[in-house]
Protein backbone atom coordinates (compact mmCIF):
# COMPACT_ATOMS: atom_id res chain seq x y z
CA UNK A 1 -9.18 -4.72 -12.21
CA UNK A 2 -7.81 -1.68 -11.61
CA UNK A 3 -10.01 1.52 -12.76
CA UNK A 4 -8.44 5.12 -14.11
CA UNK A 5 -11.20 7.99 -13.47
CA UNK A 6 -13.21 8.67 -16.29
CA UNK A 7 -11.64 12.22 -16.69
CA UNK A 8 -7.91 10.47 -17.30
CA UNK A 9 -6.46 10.29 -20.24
CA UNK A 10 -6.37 7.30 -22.22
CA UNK A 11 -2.66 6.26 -21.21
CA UNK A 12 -4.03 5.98 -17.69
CA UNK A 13 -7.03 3.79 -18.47
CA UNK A 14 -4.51 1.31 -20.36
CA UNK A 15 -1.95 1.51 -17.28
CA UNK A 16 -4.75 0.56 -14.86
CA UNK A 17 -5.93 -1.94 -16.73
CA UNK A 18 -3.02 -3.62 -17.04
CA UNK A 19 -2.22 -3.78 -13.08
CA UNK A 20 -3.03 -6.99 -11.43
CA UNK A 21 -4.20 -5.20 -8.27
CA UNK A 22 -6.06 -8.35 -6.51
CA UNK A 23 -2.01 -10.49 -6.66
CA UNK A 24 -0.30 -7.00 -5.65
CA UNK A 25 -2.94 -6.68 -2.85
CA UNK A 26 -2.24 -10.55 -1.97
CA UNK A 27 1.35 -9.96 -1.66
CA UNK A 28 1.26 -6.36 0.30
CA UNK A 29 -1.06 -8.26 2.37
CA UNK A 30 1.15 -11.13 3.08
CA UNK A 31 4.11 -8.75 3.72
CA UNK A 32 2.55 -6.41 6.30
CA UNK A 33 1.20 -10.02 8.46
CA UNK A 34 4.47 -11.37 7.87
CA UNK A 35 6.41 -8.02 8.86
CA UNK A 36 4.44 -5.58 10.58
CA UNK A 37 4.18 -2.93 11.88
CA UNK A 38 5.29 -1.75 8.63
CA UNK A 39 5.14 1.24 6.02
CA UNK A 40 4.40 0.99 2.07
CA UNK A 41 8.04 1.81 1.54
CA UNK A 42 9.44 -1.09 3.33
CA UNK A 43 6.99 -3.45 1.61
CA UNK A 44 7.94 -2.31 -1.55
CA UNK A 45 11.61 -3.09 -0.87
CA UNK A 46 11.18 -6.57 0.86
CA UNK A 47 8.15 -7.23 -2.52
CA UNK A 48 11.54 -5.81 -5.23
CA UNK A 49 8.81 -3.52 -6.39
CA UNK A 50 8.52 0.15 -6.90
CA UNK A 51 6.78 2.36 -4.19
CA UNK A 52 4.55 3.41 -6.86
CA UNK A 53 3.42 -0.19 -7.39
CA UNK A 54 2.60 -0.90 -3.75
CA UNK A 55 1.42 2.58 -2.19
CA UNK A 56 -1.60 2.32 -3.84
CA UNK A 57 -3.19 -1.00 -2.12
CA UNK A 58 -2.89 0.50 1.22
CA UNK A 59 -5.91 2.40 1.13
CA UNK A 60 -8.50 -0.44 -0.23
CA UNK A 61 -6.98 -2.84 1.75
CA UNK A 62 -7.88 -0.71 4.87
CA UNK A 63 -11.45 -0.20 3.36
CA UNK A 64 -11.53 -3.96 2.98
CA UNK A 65 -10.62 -4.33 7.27
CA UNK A 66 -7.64 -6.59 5.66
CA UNK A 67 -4.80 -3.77 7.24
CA UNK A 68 -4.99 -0.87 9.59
CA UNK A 69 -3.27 2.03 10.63
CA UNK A 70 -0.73 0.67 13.41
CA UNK A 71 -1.23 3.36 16.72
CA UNK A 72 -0.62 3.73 19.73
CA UNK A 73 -2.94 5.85 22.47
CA UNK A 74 -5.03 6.62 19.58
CA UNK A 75 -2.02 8.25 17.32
CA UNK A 76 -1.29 6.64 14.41
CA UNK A 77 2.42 5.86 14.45
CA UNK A 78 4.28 7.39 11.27
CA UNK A 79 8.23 6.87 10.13
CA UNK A 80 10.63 8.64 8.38
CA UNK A 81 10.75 7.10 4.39
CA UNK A 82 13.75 5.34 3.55
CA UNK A 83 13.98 7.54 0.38
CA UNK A 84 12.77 11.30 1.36
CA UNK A 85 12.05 12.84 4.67
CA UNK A 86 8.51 12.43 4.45
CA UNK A 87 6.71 10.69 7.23
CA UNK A 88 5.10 7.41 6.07
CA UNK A 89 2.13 5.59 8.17
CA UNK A 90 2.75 2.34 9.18
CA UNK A 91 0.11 -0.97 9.37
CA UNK A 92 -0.44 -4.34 10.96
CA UNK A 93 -2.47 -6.99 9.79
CA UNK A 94 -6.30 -6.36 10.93
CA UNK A 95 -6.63 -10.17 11.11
């Protein structure tokens, strides 16, 4: 389950709780080793879910050794979003 920080308000506690992070992690998961390299914003539009939905599993997922940064030489190799001009890292499947 997902967890709000304690100093949240209560909306945030009840949106976190009602995230099913494990089957979103499961699916990003699933995407990036079928699709990878890839970045969150690509995921989210192959998954039909919103960047805000999928953007978020990156980072435990990475802490779990499931996905890692994809890089080359040692730089981590970054994309222009397919919504803003923000640079977006992209990830392979650690496994």
């Amino acid at each position: 389950m997902t967890q709000a920080r304690a100093t949240d308000p209560q909306t945030s506690h009840y949106a976190a709780n009602a995230v099913d992070a494990k089957t979103l992690e499961r699916l990003v998961v699933g995407c990036v080793r079928k699709n990878g390299p890839i970045a969150a914003d690509r995921v989210a539009q192959l998954l039909g879910l919103d960047l805000q939905s999928v953007s978020p599993r990156f980072r435990p997922l990475a802490e779990k050794g499931m996905i890692r940064p994809y890089e080359t030489g040692g730089q981590a190799i970054t994309h222009k979003s397919l919504t803003s001009n923000r640079q977006r890292m992209t990830w392979v499947a650690a496994r």
